[in-house]
Protein backbone atom coordinates (compact mmCIF):
# COMPACT_ATOMS: atom_id res chain seq x y z
CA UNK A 1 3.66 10.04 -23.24
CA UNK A 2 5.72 10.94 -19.62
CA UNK A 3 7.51 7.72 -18.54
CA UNK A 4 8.35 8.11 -14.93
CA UNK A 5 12.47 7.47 -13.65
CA UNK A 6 12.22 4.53 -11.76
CA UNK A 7 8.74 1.68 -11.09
CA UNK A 8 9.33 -0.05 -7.98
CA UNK A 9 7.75 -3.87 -7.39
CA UNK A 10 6.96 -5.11 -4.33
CA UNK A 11 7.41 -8.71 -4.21
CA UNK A 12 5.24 -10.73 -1.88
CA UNK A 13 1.42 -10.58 -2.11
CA UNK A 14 2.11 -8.01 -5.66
CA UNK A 15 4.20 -10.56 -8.08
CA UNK A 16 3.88 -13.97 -6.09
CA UNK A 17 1.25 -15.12 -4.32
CA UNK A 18 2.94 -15.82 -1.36
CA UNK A 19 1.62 -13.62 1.72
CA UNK A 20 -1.17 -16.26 2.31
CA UNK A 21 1.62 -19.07 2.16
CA UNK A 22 3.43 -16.75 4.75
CA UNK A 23 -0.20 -15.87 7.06
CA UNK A 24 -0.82 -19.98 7.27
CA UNK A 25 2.92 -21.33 8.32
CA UNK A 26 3.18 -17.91 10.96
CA UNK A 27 -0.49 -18.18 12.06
CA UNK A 28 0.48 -21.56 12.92
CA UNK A 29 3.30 -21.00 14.50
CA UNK A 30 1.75 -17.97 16.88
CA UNK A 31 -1.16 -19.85 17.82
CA UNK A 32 0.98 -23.20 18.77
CA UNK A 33 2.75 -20.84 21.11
CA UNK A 34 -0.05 -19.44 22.59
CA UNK A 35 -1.44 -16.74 20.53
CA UNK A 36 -4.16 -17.88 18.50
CA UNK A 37 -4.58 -16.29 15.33
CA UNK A 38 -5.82 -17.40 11.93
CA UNK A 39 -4.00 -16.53 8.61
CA UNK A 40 -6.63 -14.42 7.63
CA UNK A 41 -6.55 -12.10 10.35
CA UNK A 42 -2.36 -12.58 10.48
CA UNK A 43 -2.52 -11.03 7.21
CA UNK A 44 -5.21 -8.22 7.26
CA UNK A 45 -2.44 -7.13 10.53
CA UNK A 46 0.70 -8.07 9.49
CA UNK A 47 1.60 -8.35 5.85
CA UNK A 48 4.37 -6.56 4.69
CA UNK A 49 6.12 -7.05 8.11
CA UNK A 50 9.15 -9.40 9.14
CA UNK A 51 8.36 -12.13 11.26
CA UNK A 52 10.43 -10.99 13.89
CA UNK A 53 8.57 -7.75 13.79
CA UNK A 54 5.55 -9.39 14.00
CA UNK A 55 6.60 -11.06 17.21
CA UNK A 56 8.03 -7.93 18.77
CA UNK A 57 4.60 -6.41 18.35
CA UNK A 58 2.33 -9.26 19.35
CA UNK A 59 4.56 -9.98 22.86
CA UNK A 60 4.15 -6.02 23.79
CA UNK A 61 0.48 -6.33 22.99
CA UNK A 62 0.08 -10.04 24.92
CA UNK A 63 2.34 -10.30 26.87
CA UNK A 64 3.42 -13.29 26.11
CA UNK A 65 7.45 -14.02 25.66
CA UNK A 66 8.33 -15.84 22.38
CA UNK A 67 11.23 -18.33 22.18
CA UNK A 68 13.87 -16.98 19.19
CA UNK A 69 14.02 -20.43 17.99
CA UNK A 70 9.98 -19.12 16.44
CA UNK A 71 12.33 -17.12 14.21
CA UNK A 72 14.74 -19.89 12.60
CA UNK A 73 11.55 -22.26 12.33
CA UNK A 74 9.49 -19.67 10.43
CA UNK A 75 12.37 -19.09 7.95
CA UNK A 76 12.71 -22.86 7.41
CA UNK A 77 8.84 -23.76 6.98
CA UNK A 78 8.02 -20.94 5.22
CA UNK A 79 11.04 -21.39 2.58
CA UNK A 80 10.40 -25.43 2.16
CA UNK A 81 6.28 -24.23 1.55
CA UNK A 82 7.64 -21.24 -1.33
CA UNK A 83 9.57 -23.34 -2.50
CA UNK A 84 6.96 -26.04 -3.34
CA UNK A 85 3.70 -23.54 -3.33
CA UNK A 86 4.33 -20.23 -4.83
CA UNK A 87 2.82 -19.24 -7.90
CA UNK A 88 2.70 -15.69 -9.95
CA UNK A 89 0.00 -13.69 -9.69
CA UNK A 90 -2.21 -13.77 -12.94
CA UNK A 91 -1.17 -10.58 -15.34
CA UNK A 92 2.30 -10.08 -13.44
CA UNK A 93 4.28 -10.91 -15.99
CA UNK A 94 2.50 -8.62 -19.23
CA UNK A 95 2.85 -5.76 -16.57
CA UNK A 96 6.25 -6.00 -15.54
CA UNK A 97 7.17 -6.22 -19.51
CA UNK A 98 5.00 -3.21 -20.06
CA UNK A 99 7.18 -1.23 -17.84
CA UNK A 100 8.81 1.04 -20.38
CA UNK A 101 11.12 2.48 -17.83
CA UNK A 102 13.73 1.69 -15.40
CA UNK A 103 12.13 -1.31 -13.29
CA UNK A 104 13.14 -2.76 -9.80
CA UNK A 105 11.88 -4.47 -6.51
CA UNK A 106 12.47 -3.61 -3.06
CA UNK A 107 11.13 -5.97 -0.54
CA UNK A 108 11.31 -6.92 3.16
CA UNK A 109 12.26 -10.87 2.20
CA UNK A 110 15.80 -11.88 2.42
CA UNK A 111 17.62 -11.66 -0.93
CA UNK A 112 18.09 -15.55 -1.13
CA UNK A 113 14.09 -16.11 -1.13
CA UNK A 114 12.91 -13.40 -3.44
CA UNK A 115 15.50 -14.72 -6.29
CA UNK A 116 14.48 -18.22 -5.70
CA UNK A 117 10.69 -16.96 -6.13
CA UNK A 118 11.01 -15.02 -9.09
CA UNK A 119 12.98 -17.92 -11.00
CA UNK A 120 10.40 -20.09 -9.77
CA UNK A 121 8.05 -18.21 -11.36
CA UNK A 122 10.04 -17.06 -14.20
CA UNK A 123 10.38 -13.49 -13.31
CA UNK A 124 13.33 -13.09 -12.41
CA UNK A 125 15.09 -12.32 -15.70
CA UNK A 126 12.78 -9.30 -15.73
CA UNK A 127 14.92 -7.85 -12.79
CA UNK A 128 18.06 -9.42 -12.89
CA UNK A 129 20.40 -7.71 -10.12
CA UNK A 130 17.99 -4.80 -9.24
CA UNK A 131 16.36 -6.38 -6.28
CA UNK A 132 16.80 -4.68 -2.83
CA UNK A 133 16.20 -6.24 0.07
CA UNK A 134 15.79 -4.60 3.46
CA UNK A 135 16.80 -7.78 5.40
CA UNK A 136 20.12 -7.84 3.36
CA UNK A 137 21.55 -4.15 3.80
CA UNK A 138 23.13 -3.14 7.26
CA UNK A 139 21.66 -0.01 8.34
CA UNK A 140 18.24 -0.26 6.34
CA UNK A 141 15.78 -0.42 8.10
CA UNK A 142 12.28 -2.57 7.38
CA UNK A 143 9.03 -0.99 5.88
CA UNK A 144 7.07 1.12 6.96
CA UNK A 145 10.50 2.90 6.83
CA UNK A 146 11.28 4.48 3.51
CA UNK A 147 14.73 3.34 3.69
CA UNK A 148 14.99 0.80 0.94
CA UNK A 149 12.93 2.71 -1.65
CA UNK A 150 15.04 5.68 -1.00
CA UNK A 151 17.93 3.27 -1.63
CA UNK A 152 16.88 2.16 -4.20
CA UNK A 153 16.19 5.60 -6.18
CA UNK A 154 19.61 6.66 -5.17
CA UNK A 155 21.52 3.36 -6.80
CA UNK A 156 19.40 3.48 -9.92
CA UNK A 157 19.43 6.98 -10.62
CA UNK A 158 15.79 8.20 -10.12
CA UNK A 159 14.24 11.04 -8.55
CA UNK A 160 11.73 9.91 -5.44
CA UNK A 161 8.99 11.98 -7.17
CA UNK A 162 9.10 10.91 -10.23
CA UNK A 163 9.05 7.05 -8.89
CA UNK A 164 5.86 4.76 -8.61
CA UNK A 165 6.00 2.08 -6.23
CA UNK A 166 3.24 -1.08 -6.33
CA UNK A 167 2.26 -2.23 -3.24
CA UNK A 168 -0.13 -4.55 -1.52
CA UNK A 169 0.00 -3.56 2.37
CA UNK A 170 -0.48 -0.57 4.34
CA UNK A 171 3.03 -0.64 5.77
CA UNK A 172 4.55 -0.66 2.05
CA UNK A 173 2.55 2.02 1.26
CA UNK A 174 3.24 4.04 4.34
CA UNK A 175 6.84 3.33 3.66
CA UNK A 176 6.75 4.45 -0.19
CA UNK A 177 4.99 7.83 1.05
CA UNK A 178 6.96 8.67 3.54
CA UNK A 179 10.08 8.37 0.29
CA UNK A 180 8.20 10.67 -1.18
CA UNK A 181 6.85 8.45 -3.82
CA UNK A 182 3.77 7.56 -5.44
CA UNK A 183 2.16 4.21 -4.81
CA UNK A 184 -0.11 2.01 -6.73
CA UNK A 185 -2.08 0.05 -4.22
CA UNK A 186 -2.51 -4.01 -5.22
CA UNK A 187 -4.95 -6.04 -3.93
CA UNK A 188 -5.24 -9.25 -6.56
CA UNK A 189 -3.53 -11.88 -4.16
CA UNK A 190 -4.87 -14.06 -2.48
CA UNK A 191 -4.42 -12.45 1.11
CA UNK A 192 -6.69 -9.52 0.33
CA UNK A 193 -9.92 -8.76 2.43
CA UNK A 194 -12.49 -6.81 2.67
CA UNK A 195 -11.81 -2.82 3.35
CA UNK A 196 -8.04 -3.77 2.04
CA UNK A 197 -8.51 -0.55 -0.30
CA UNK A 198 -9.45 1.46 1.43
CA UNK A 199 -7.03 0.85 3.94
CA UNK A 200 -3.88 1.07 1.06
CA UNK A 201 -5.82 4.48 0.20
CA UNK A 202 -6.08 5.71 3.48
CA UNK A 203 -2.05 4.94 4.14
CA UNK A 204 -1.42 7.07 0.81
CA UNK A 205 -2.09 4.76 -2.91
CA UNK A 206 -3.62 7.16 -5.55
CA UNK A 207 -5.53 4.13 -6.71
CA UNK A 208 -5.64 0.55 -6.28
CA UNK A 209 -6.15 -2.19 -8.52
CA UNK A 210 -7.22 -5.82 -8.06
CA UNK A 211 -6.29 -6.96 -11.62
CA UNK A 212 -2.74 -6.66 -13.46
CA UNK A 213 -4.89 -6.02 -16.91
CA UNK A 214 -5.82 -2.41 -14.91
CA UNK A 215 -1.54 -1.41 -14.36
CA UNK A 216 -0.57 -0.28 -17.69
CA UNK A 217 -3.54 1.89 -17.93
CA UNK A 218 -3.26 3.16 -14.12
CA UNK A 219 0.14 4.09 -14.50
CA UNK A 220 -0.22 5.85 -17.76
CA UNK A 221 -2.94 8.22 -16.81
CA UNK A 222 -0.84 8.82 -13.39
CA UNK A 223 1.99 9.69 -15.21
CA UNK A 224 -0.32 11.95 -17.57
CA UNK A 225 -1.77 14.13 -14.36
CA UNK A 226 1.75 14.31 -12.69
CA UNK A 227 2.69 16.56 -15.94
CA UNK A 228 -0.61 18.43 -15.67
């Protein structure tokens, strides 16, 4: 059976459930500064995007300026709720341990938060030091960019088209694409809504998949066609 090089994890919202952890403290946050917006919504627009992303796009589309200090307090609420909160999705771990090939994560959390998630969750040994982080490398820059995937081929060896990338929102897909890769959409978390795959087709996915139990399977008959 064809293995492909490389199979690149997202993190949030595709191992831990922790996109709708991130939609409720930010939501908050926006709509205490003026911008109401539930997490719901927050996350059908924004997952997959920094926080300070977020608030670039939201003051040139209200024009309302936001204090930096949102910034720091977002990063400190949201790591005291992960820290107590997050949980692995069901199935994650029997499909990261059916990966039969090179396996890694690239993710647009800081470094310090996606380690302390995976151990939390007991994932982390699964990865060990092959976790990039956009926030963490000068010069990267954040999905929807292909930056970090195409980092991350480069440092571990594979070729961008033979390399699957899972992801759960448009802007990692867009990002994975635009690398030159081929993306497994993911909508089992707990953020998902309704037209979410169609939208992670639209940006690019092959398939999606709301269950874990579907990966192994997905993958393999991927792999199958790409040698067709």
């Amino acid at each position: 059976m064809p293995q492909p090089d490389l199979v690149i994890f997202d993190c949030d919202g595709v191992l831990v459930d922790s996109e709708i952890i991130a939609a409720r403290v930010d939501a908050g946050l926006l709509s205490a500064a003026g911008y109401p917006i539930d997490a719901d919504d927050y996350a059908e627009r924004f997952a997959g995007l920094t926080f300070r992303d977020i608030l670039l796009r939201v003051e040139a589309e209200s024009q309302i300026p936001f204090q930096a200090r949102l910034i720091d307090e977002s990063e400190r609420l949201l790591d005291e709720r992960l820290r107590a909160e997050v949980r692995a999705i069901e199935g994650a771990h029997e499909a990261v341990a059916s990966v039969q090939t090179k396996r890694c994560i690239c993710s647009n959390s800081k470094l310090h938060r996606l380690q302390f998630m995976l151990e939390k969750v007991r994932l982390l040994p699964f990865f060990g030091e092959h976790i990039y982080s956009a926030r963490d490398n000068s010069g990267i820059r954040h999905k929807p960019a292909p930056d970090i995937f195409l980092q991350a081929a480069k440092k571990e060896g594979a070729r961008p088209e033979a390399t699957f990338v899972v992801e759960d929102s448009v802007h990692g897909v867009t990002g994975a694409v635009a690398a030159g890769m081929r993306v497994i959409g993911f909508t089992g978390a707990s953020h998902t809504y309704s037209g979410h795959a169609d939208q992670l087709t639209d940006a690019g996915a092959e398939t999606v998949i709301r269950r874990w139990a579907d990966f192994a399977g997905s993958l393999a008959a991927l792999s199958e066609w790409s040698e067709a």
